[in-house]
PDB file of N, CA and C in Angstrom:
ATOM      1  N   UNK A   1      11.518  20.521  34.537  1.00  0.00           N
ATOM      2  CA  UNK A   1      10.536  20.476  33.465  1.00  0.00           C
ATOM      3  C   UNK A   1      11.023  19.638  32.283  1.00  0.00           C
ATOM      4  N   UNK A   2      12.411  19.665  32.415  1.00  0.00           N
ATOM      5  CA  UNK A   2      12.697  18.595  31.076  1.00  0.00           C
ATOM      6  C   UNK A   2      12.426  17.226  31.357  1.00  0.00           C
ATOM      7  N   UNK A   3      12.504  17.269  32.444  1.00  0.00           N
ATOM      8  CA  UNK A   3      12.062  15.193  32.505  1.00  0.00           C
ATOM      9  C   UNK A   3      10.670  15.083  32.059  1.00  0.00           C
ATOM     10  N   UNK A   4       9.697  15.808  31.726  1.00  0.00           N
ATOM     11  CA  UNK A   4       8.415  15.675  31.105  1.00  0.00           C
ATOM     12  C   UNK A   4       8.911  15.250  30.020  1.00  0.00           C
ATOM     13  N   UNK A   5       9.627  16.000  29.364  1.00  0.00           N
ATOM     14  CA  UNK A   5       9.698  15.653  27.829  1.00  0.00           C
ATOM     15  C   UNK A   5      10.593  14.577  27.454  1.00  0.00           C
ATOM     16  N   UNK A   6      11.352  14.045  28.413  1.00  0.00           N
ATOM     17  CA  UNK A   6      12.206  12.556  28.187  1.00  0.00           C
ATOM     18  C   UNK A   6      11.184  11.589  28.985  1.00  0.00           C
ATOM     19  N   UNK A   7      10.562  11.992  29.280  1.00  0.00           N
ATOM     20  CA  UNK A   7       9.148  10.920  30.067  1.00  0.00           C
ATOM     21  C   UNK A   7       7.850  10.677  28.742  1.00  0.00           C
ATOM     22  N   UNK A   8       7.809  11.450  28.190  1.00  0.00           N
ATOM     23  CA  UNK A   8       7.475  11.338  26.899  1.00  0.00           C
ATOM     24  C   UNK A   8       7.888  10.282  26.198  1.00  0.00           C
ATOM     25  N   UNK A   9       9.124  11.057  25.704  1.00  0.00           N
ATOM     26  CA  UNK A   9       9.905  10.243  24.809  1.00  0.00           C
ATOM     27  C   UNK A   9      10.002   8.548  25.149  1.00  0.00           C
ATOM     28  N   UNK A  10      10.406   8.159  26.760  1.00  0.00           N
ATOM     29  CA  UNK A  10      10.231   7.045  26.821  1.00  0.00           C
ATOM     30  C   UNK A  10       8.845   6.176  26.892  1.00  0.00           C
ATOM     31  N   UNK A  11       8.150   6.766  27.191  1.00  0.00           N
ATOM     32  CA  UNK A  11       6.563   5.769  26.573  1.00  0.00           C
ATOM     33  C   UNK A  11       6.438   5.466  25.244  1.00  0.00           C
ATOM     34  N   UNK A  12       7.311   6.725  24.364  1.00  0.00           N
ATOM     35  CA  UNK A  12       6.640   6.340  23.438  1.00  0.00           C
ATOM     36  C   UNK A  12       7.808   5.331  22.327  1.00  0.00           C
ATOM     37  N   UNK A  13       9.235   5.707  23.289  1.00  0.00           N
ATOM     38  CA  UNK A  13      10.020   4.253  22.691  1.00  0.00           C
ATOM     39  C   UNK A  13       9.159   3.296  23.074  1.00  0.00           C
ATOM     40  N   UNK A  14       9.269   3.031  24.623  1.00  0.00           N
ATOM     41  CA  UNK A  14       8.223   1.823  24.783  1.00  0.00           C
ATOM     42  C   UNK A  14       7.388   0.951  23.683  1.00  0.00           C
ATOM     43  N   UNK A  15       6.256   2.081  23.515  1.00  0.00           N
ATOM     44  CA  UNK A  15       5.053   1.798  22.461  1.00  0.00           C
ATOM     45  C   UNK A  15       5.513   1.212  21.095  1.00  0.00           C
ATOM     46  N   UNK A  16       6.228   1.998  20.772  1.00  0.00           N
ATOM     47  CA  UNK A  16       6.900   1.418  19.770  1.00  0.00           C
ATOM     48  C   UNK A  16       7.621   0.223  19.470  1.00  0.00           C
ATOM     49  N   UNK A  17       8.406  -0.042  20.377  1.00  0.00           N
ATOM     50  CA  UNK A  17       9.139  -1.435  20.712  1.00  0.00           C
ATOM     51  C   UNK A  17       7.918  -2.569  20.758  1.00  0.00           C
ATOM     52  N   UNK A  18       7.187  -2.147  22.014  1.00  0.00           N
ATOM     53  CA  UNK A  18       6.420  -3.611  22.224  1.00  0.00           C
ATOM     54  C   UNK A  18       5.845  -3.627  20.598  1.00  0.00           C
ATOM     55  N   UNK A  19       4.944  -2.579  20.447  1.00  0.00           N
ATOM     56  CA  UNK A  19       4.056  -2.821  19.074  1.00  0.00           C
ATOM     57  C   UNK A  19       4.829  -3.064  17.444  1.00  0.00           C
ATOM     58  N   UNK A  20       6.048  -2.735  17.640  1.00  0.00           N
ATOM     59  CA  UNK A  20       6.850  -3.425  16.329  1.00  0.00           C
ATOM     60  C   UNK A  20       7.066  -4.828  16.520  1.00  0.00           C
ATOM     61  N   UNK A  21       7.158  -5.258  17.970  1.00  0.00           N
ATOM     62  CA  UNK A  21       7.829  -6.816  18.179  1.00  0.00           C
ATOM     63  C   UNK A  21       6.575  -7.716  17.862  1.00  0.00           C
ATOM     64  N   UNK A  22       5.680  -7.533  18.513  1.00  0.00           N
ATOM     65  CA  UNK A  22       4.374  -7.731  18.018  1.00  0.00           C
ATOM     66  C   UNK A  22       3.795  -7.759  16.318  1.00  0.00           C
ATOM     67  N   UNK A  23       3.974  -7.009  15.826  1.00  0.00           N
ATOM     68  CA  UNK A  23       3.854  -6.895  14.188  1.00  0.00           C
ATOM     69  C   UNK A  23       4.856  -7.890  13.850  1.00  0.00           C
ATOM     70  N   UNK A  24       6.061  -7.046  14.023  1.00  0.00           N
ATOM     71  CA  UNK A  24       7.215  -8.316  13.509  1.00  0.00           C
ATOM     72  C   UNK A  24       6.940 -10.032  13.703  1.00  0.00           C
ATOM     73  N   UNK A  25       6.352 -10.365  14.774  1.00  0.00           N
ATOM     74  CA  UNK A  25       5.851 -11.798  15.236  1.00  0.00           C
ATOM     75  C   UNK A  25       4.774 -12.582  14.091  1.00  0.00           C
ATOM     76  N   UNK A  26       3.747 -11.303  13.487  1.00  0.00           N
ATOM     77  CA  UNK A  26       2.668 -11.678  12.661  1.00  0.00           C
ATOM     78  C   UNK A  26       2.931 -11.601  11.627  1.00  0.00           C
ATOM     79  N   UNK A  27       3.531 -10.667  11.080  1.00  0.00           N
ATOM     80  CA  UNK A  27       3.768 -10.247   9.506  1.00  0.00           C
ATOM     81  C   UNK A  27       5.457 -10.923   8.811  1.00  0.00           C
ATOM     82  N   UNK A  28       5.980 -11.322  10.233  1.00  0.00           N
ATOM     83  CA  UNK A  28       7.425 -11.862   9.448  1.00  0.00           C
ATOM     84  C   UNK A  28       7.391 -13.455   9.456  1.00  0.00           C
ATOM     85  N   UNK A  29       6.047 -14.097  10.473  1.00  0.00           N
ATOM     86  CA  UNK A  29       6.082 -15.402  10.452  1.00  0.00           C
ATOM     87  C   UNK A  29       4.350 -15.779  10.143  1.00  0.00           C
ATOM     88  N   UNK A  30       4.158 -15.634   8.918  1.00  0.00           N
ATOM     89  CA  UNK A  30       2.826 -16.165   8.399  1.00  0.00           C
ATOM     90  C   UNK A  30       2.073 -17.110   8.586  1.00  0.00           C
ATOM     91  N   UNK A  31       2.380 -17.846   8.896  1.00  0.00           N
ATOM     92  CA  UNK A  31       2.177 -19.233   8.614  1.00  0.00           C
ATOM     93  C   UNK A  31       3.951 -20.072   9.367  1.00  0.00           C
ATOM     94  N   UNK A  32       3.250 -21.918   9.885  1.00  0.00           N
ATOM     95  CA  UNK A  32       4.202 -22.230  10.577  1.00  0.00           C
ATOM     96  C   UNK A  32       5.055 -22.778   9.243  1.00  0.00           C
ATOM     97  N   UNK A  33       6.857 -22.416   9.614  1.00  0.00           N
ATOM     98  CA  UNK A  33       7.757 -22.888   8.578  1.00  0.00           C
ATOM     99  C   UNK A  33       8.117 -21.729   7.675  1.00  0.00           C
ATOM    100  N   UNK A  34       7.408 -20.512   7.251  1.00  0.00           N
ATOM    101  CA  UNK A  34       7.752 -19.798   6.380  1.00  0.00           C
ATOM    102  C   UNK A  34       8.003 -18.034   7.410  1.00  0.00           C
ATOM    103  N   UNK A  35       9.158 -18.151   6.915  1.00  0.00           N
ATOM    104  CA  UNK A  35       9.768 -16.624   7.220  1.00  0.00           C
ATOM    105  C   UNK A  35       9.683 -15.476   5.787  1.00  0.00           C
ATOM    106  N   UNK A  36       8.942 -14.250   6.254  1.00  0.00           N
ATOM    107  CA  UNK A  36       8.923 -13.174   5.016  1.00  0.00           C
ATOM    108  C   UNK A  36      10.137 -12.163   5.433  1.00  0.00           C
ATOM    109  N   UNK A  37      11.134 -12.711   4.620  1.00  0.00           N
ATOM    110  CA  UNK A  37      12.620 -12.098   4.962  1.00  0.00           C
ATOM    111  C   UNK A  37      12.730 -10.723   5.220  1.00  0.00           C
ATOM    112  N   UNK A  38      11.999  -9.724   3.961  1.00  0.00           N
ATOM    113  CA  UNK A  38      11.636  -8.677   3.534  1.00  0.00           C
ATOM    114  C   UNK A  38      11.220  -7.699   4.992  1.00  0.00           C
ATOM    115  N   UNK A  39       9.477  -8.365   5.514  1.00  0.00           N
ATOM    116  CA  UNK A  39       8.938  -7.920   6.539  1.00  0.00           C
ATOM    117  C   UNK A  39       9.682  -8.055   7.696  1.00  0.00           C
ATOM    118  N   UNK A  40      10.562  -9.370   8.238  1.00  0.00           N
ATOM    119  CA  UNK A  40      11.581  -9.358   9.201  1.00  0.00           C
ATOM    120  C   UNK A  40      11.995  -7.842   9.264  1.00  0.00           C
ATOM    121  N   UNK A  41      13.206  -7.813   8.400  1.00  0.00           N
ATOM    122  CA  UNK A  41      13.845  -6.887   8.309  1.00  0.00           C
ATOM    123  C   UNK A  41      13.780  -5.601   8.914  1.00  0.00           C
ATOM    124  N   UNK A  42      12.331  -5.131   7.956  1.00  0.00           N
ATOM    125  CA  UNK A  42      11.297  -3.907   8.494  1.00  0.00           C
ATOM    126  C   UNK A  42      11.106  -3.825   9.422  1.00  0.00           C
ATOM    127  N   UNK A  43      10.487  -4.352  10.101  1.00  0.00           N
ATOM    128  CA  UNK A  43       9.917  -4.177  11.613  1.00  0.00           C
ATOM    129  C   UNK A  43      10.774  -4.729  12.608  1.00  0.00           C
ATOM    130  N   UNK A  44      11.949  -5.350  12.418  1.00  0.00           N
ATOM    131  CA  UNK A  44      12.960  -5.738  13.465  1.00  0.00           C
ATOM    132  C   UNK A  44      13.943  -4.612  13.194  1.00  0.00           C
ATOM    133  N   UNK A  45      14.140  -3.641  12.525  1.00  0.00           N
ATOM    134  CA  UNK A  45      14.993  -2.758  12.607  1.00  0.00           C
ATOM    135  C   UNK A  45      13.855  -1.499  13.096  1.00  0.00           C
ATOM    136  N   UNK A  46      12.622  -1.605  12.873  1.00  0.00           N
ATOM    137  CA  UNK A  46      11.940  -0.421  13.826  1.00  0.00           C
ATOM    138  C   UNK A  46      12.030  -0.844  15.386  1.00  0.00           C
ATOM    139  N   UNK A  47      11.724  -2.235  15.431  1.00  0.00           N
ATOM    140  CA  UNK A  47      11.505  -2.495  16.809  1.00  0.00           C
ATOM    141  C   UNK A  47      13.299  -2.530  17.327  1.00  0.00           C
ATOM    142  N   UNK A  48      14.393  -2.022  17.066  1.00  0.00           N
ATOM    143  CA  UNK A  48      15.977  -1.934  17.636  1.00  0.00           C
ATOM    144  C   UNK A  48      16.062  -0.352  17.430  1.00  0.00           C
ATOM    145  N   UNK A  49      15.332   0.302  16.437  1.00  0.00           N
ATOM    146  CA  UNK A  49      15.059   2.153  16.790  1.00  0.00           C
ATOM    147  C   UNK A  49      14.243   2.353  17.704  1.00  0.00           C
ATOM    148  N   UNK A  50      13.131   1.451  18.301  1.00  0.00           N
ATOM    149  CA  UNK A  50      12.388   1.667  19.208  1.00  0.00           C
ATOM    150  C   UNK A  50      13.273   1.428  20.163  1.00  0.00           C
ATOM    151  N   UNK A  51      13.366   0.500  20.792  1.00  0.00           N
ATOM    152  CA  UNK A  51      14.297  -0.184  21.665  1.00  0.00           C
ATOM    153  C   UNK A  51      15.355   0.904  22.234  1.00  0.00           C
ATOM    154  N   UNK A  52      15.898   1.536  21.152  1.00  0.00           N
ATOM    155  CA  UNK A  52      16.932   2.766  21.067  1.00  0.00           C
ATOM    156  C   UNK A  52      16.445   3.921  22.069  1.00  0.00           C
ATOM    157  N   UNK A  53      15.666   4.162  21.189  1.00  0.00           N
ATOM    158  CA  UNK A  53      14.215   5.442  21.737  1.00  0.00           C
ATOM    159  C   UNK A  53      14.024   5.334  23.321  1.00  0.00           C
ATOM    160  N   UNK A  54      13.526   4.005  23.267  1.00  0.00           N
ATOM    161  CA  UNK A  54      12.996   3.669  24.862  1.00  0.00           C
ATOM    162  C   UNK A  54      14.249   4.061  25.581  1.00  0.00           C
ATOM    163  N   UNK A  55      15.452   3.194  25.501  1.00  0.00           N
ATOM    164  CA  UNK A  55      16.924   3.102  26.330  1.00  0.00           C
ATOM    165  C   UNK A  55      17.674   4.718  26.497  1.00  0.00           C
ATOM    166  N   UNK A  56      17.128   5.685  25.751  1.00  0.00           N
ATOM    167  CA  UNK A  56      17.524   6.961  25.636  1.00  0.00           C
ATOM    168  C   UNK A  56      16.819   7.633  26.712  1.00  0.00           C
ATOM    169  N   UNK A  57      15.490   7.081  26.671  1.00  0.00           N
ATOM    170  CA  UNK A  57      14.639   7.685  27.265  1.00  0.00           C
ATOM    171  C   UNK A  57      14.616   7.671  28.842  1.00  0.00           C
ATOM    172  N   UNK A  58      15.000   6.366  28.743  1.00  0.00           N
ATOM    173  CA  UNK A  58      15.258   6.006  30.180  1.00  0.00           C
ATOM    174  C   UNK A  58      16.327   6.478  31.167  1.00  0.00           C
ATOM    175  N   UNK A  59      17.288   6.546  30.249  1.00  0.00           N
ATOM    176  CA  UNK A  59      18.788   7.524  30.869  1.00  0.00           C
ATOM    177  C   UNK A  59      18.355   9.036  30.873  1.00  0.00           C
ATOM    178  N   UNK A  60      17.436   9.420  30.573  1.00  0.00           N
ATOM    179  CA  UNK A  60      17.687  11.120  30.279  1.00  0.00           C
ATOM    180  C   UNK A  60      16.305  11.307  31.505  1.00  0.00           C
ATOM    181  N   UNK A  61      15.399  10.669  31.694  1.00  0.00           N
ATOM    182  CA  UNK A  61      14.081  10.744  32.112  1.00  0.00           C
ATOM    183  C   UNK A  61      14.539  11.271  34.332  1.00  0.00           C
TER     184      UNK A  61
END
């Protein structure tokens, strides 16, 4: 019964990963030539806790 709940957990690293890398793609590169250092940051350190999440998930699942 516990692999339900690390089967969980890894979809929803998953979700997270793809959909931060995705944000991160739009909101850290605006426009061609200009990087928003700030937004990088943000969402490339959610999308490496996601990433985390997922890789946890996957070993325990």
């Amino acid at each position: 019964m516990s692999h339900d709940f690390w089967s969980i957990i890894l979809i929803v690293g998953l979700t997270g990963w793809l959909s931060s890398c995705i944000i991160l793609m739009f909101r850290a590169f605006p426009e061609r030539g200009i990087c928003n250092v700030s937004s990088a940051t943000r969402w490339g350190a959610g999308a490496l806790f996601s990433f985390a999440v997922w890789i946890v998930g996957l070993l325990n699942a």
